[in-house]
C-alpha atoms as a PDB file:
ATOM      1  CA  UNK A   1     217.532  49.262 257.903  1.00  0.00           C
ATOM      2  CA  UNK A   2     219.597  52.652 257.034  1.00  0.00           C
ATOM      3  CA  UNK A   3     220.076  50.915 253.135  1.00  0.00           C
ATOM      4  CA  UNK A   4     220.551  54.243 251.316  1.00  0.00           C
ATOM      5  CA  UNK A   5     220.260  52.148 247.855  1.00  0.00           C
ATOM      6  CA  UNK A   6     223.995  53.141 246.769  1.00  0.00           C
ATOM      7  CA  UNK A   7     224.554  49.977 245.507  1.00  0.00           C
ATOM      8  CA  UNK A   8     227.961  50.178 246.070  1.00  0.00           C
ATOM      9  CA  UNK A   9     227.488  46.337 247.644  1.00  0.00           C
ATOM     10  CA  UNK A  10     226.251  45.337 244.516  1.00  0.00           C
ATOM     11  CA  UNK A  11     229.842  46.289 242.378  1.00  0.00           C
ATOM     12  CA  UNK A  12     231.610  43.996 245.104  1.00  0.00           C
ATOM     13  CA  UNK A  13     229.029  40.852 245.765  1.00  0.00           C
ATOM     14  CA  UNK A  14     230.834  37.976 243.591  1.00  0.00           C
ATOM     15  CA  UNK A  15     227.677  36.000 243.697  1.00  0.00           C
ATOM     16  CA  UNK A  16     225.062  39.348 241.815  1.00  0.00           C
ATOM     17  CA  UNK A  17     222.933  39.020 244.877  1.00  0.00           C
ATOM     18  CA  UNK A  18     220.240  41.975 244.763  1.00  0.00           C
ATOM     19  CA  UNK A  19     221.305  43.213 247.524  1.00  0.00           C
ATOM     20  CA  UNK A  20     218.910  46.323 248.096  1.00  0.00           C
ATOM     21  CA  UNK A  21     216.279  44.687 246.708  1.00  0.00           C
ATOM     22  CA  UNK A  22     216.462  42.258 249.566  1.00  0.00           C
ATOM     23  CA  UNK A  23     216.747  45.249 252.414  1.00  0.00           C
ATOM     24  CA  UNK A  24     214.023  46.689 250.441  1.00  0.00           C
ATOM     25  CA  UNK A  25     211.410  44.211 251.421  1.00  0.00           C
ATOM     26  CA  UNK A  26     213.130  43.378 254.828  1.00  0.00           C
ATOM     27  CA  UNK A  27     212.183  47.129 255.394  1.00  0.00           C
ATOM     28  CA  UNK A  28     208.514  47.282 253.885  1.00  0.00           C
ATOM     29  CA  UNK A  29     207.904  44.332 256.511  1.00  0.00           C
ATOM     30  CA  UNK A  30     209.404  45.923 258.970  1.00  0.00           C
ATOM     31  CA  UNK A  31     207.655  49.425 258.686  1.00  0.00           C
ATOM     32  CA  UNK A  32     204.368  48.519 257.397  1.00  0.00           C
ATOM     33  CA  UNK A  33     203.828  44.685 258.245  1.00  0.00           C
ATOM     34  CA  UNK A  34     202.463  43.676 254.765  1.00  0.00           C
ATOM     35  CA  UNK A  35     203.674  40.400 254.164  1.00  0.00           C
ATOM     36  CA  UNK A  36     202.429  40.166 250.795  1.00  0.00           C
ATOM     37  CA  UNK A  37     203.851  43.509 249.472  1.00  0.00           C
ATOM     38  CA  UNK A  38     207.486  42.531 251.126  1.00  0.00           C
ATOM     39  CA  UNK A  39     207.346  39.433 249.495  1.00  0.00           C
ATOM     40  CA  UNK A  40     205.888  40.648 246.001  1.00  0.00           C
ATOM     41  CA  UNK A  41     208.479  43.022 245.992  1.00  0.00           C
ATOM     42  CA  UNK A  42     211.231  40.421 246.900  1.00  0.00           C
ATOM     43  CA  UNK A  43     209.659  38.135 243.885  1.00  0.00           C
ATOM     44  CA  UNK A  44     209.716  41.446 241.596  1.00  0.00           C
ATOM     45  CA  UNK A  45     213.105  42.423 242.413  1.00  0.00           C
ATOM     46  CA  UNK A  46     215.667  40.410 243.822  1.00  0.00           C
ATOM     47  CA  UNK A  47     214.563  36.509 242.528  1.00  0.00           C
ATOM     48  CA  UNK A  48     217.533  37.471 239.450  1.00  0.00           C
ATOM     49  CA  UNK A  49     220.163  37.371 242.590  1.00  0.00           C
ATOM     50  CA  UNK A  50     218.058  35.476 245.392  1.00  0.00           C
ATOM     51  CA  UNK A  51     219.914  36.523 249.036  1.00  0.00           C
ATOM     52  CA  UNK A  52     220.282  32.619 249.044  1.00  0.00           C
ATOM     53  CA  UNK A  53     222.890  33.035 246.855  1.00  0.00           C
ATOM     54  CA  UNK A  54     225.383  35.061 249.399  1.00  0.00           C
ATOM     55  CA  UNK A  55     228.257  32.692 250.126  1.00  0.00           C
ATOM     56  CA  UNK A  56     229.330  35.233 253.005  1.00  0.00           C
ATOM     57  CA  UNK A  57     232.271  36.635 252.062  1.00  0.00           C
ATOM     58  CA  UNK A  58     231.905  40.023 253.374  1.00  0.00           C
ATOM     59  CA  UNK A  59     232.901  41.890 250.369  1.00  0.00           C
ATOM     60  CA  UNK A  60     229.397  44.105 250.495  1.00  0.00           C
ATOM     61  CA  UNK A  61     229.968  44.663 253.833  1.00  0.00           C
ATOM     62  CA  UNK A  62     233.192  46.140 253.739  1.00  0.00           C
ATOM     63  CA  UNK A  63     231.863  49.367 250.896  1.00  0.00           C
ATOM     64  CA  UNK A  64     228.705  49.763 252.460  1.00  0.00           C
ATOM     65  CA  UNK A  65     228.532  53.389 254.003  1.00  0.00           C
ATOM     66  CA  UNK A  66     225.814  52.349 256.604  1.00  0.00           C
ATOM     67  CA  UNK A  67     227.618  49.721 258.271  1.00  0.00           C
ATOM     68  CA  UNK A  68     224.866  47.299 257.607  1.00  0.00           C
ATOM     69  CA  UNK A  69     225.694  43.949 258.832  1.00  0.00           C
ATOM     70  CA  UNK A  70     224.322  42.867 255.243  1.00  0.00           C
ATOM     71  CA  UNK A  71     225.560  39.225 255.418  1.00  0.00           C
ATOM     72  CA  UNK A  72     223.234  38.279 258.555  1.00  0.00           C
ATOM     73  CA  UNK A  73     220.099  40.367 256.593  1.00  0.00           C
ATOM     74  CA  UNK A  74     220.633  38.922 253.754  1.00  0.00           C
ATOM     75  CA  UNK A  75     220.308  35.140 255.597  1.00  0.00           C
ATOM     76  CA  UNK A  76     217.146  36.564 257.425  1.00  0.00           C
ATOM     77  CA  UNK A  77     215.895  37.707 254.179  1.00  0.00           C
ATOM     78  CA  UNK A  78     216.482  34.018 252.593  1.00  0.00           C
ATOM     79  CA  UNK A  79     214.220  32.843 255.360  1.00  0.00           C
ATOM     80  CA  UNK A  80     211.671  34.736 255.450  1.00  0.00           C
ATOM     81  CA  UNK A  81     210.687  35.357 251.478  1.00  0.00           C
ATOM     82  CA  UNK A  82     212.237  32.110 249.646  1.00  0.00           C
ATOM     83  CA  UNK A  83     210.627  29.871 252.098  1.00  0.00           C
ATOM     84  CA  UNK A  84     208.157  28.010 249.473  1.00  0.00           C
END
């Protein structure tokens, strides 16, 4: 994921979703495969604005310099570390 941590996504999400945070661990999974650091990071930095918490209304999506389809990682990211 090309998140550059701008947080430019964060100024426009209505809902405070921690946005890179959640891209963060997608990435650290991703790259290195360690489950348990993705999700400890998840837990340590983006349980304040869970990616649950995206109501999909784009709004990060249309400031975010990478193009990163943020709504559908953001529902992958939901699955995968707030699962318990």
């Amino acid at each position: 994921m090309p998140c550059t941590d701008c947080r430019y996504c964060l100024k426009s999400c209505p809902q405070g979703v921690r946005i890179p945070a959640a891209l963060a661990s997608l990435n650290i999974l991703a790259l290195y495969g360690d489950e348990h650091r993705a999700q400890e990071n998840y837990d340590w930095n983006a349980s304040a604005g869970p990616a649950s918490s995206c109501v999909a209304c784009g709004a990060c999506e249309d400031v975010c310099p990478q193009r990163i389809g943020i709504v559908r990682e953001l529902v992958r990211a939901a699955g995968l570390f707030e699962k318990r």
